[in-house]
PDB file of N, CA and C in Angstrom:
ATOM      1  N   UNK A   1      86.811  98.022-207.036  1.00  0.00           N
ATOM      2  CA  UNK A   1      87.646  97.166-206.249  1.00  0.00           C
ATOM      3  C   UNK A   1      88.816  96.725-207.128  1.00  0.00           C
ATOM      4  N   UNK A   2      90.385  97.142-206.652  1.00  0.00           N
ATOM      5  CA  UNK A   2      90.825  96.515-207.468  1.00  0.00           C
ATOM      6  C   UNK A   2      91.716  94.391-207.579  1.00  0.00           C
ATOM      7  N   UNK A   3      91.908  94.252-208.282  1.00  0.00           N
ATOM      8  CA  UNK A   3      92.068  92.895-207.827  1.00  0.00           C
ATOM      9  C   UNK A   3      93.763  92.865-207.158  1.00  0.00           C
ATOM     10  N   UNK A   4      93.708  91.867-206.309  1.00  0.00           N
ATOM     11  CA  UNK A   4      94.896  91.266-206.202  1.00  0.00           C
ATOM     12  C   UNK A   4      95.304  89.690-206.240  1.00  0.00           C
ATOM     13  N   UNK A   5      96.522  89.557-207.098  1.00  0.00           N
ATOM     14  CA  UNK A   5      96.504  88.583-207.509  1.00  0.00           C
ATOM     15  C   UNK A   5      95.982  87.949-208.519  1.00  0.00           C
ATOM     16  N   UNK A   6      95.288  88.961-209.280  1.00  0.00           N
ATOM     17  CA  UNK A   6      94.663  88.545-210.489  1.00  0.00           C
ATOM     18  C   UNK A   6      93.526  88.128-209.985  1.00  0.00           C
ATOM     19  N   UNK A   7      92.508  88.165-209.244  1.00  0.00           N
ATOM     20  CA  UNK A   7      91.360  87.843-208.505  1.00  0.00           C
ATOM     21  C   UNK A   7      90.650  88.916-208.004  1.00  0.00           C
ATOM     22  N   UNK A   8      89.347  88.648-208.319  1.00  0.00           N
ATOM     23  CA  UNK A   8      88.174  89.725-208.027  1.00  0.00           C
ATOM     24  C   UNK A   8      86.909  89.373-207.482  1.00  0.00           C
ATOM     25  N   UNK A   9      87.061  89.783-206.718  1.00  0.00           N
ATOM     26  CA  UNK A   9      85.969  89.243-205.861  1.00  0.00           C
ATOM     27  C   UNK A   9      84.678  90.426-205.771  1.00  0.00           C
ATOM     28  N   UNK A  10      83.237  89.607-205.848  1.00  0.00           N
ATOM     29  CA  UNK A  10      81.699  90.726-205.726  1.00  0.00           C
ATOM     30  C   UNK A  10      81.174  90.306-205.675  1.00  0.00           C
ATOM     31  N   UNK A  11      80.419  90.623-204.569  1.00  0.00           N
ATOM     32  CA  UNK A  11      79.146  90.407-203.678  1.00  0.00           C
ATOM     33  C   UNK A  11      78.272  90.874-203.856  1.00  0.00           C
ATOM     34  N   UNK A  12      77.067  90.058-204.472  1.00  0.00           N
ATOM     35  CA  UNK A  12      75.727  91.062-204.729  1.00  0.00           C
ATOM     36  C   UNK A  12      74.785  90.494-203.705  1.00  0.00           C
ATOM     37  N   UNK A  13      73.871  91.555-203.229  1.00  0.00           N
ATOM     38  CA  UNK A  13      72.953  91.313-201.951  1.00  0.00           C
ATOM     39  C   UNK A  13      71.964  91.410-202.324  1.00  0.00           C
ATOM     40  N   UNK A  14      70.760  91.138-201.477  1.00  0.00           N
ATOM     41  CA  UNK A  14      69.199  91.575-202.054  1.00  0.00           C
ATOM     42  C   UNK A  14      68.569  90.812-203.084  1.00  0.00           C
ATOM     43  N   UNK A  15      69.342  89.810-203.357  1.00  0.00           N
ATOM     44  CA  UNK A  15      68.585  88.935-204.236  1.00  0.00           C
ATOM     45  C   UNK A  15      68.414  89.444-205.755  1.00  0.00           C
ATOM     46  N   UNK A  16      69.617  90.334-205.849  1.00  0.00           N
ATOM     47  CA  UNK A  16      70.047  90.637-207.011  1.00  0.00           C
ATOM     48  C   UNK A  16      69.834  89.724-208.424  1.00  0.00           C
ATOM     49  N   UNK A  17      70.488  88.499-208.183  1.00  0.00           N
ATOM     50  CA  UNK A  17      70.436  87.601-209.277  1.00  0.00           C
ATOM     51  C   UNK A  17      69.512  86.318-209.226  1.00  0.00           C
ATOM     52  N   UNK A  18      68.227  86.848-208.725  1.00  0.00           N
ATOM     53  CA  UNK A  18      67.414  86.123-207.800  1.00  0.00           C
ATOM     54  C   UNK A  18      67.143  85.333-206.884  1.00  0.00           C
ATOM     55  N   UNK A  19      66.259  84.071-206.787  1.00  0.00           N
ATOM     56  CA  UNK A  19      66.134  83.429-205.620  1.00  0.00           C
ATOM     57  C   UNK A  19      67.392  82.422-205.587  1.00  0.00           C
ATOM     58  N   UNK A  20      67.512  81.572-204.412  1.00  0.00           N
ATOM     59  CA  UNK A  20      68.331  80.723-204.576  1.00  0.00           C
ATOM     60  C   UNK A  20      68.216  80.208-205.193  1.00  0.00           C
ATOM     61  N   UNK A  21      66.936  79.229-206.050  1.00  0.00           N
ATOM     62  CA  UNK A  21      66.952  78.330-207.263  1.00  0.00           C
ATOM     63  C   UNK A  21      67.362  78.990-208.830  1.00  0.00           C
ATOM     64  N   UNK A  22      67.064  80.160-208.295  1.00  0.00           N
ATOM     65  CA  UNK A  22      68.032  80.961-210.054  1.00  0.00           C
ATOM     66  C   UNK A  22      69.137  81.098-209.805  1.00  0.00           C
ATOM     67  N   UNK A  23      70.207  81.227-208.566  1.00  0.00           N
ATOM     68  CA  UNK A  23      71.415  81.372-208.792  1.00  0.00           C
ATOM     69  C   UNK A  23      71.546  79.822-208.999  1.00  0.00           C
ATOM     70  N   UNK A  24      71.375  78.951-208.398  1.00  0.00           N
ATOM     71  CA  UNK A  24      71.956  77.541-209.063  1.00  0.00           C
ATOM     72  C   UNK A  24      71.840  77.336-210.562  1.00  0.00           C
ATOM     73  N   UNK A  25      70.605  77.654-211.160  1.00  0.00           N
ATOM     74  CA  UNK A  25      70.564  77.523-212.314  1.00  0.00           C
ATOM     75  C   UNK A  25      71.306  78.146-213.352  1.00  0.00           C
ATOM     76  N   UNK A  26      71.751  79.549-212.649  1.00  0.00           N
ATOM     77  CA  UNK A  26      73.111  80.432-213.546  1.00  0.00           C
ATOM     78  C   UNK A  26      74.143  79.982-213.030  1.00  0.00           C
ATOM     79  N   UNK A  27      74.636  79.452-212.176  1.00  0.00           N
ATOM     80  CA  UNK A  27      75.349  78.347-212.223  1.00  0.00           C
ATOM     81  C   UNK A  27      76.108  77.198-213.032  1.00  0.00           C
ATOM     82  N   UNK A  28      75.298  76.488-212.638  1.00  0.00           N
ATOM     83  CA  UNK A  28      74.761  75.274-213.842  1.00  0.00           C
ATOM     84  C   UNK A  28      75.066  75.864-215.192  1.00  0.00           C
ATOM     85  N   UNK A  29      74.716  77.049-215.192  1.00  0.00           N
ATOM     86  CA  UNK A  29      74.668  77.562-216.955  1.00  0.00           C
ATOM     87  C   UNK A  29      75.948  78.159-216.969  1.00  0.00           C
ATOM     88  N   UNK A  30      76.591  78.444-216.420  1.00  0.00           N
ATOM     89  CA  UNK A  30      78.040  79.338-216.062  1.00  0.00           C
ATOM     90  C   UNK A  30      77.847  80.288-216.117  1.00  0.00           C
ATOM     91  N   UNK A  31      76.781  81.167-215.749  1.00  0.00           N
ATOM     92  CA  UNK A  31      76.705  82.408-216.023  1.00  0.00           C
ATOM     93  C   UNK A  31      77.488  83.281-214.397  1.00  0.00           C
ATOM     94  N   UNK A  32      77.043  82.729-213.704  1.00  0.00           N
ATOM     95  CA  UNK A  32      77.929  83.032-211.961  1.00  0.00           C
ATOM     96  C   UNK A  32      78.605  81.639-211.680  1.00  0.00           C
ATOM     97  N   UNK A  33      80.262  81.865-211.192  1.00  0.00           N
ATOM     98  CA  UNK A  33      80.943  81.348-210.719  1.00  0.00           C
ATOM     99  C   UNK A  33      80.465  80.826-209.187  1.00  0.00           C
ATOM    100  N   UNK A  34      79.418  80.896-208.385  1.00  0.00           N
ATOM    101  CA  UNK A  34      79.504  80.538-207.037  1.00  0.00           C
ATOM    102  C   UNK A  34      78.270  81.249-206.520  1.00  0.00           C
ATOM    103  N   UNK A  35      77.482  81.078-205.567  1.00  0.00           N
ATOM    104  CA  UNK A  35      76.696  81.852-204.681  1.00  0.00           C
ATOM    105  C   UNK A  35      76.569  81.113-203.287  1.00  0.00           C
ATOM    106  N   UNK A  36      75.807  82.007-202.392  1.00  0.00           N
ATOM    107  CA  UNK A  36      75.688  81.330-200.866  1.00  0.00           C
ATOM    108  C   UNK A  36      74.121  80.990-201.124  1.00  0.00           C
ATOM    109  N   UNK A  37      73.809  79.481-199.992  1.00  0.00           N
ATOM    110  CA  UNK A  37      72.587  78.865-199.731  1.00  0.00           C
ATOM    111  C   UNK A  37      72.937  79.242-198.257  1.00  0.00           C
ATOM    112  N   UNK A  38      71.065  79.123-198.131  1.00  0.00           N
ATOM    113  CA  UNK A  38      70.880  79.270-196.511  1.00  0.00           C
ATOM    114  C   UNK A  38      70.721  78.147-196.389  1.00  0.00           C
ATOM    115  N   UNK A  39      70.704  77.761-194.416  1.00  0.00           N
ATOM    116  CA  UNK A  39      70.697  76.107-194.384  1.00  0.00           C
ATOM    117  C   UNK A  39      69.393  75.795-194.516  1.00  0.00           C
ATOM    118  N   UNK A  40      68.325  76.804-194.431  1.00  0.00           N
ATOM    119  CA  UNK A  40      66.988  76.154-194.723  1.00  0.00           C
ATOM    120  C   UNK A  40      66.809  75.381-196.188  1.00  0.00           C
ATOM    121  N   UNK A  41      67.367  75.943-197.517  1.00  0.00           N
ATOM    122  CA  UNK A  41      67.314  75.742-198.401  1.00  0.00           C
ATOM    123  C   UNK A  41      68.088  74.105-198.562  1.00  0.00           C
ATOM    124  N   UNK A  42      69.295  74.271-198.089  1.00  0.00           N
ATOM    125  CA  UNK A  42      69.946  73.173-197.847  1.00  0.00           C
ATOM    126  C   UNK A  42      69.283  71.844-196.974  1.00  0.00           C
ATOM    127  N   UNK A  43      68.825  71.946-195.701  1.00  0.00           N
ATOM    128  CA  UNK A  43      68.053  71.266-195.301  1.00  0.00           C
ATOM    129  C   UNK A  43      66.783  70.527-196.128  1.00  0.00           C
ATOM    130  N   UNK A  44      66.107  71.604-196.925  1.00  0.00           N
ATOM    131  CA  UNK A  44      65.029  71.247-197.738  1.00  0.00           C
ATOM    132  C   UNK A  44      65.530  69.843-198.964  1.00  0.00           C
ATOM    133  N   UNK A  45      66.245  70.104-199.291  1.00  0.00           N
ATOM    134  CA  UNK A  45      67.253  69.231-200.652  1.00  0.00           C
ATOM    135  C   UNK A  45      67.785  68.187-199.945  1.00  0.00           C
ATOM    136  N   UNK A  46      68.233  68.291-198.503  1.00  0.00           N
ATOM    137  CA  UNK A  46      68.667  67.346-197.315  1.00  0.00           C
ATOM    138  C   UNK A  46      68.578  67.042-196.202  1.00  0.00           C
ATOM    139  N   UNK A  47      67.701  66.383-195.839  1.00  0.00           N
ATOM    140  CA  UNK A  47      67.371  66.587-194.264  1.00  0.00           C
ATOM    141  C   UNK A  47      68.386  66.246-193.577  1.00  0.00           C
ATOM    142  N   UNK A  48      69.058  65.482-193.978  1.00  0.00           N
ATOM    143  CA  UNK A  48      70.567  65.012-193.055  1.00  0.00           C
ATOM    144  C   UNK A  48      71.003  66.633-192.436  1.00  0.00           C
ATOM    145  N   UNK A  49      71.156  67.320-193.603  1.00  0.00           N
ATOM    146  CA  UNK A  49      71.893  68.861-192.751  1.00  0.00           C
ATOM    147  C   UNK A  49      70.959  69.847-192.299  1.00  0.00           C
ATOM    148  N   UNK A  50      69.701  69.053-191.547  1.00  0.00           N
ATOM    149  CA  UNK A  50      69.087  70.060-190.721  1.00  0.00           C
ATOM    150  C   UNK A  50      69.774  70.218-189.613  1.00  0.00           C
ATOM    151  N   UNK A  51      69.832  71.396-188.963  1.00  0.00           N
ATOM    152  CA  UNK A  51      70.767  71.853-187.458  1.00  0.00           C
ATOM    153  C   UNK A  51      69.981  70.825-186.704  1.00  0.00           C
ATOM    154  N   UNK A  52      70.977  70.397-185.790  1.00  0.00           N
ATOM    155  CA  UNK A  52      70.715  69.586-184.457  1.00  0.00           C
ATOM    156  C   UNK A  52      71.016  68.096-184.985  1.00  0.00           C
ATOM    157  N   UNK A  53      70.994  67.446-186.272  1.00  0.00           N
ATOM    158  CA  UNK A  53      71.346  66.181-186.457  1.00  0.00           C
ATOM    159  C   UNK A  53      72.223  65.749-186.346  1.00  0.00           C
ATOM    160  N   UNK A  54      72.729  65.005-185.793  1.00  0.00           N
ATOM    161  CA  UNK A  54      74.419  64.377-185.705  1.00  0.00           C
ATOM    162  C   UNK A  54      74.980  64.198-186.826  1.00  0.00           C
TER     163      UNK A  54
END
């Protein structure tokens, strides 16, 4: 992929860099710039953002 703008963007799937609690933790460590949570995970850490709550 090449970049534009000086920006590069990659998407790894499959749980590549493991579960959600290891990408936060490479995170945290700077080892990955960013990953996606599901809202279950999110919900779990917050019940406020379970679907259906105001």
């Amino acid at each position: 992929m090449e970049p534009t703008a000086g920006v590069t963007f990659r998407c790894y799937a499959g749980r590549v860099h493991g579960d959600e609690s290891e990408v936060v933790r490479k995170i945290r460590a700077g080892r990955l710039d960013g990953g996606a949570r599901s809202a279950d995970t999110l919900a779990a850490r917050d019940p406020r953002r379970r679907p259906g709550n105001p």
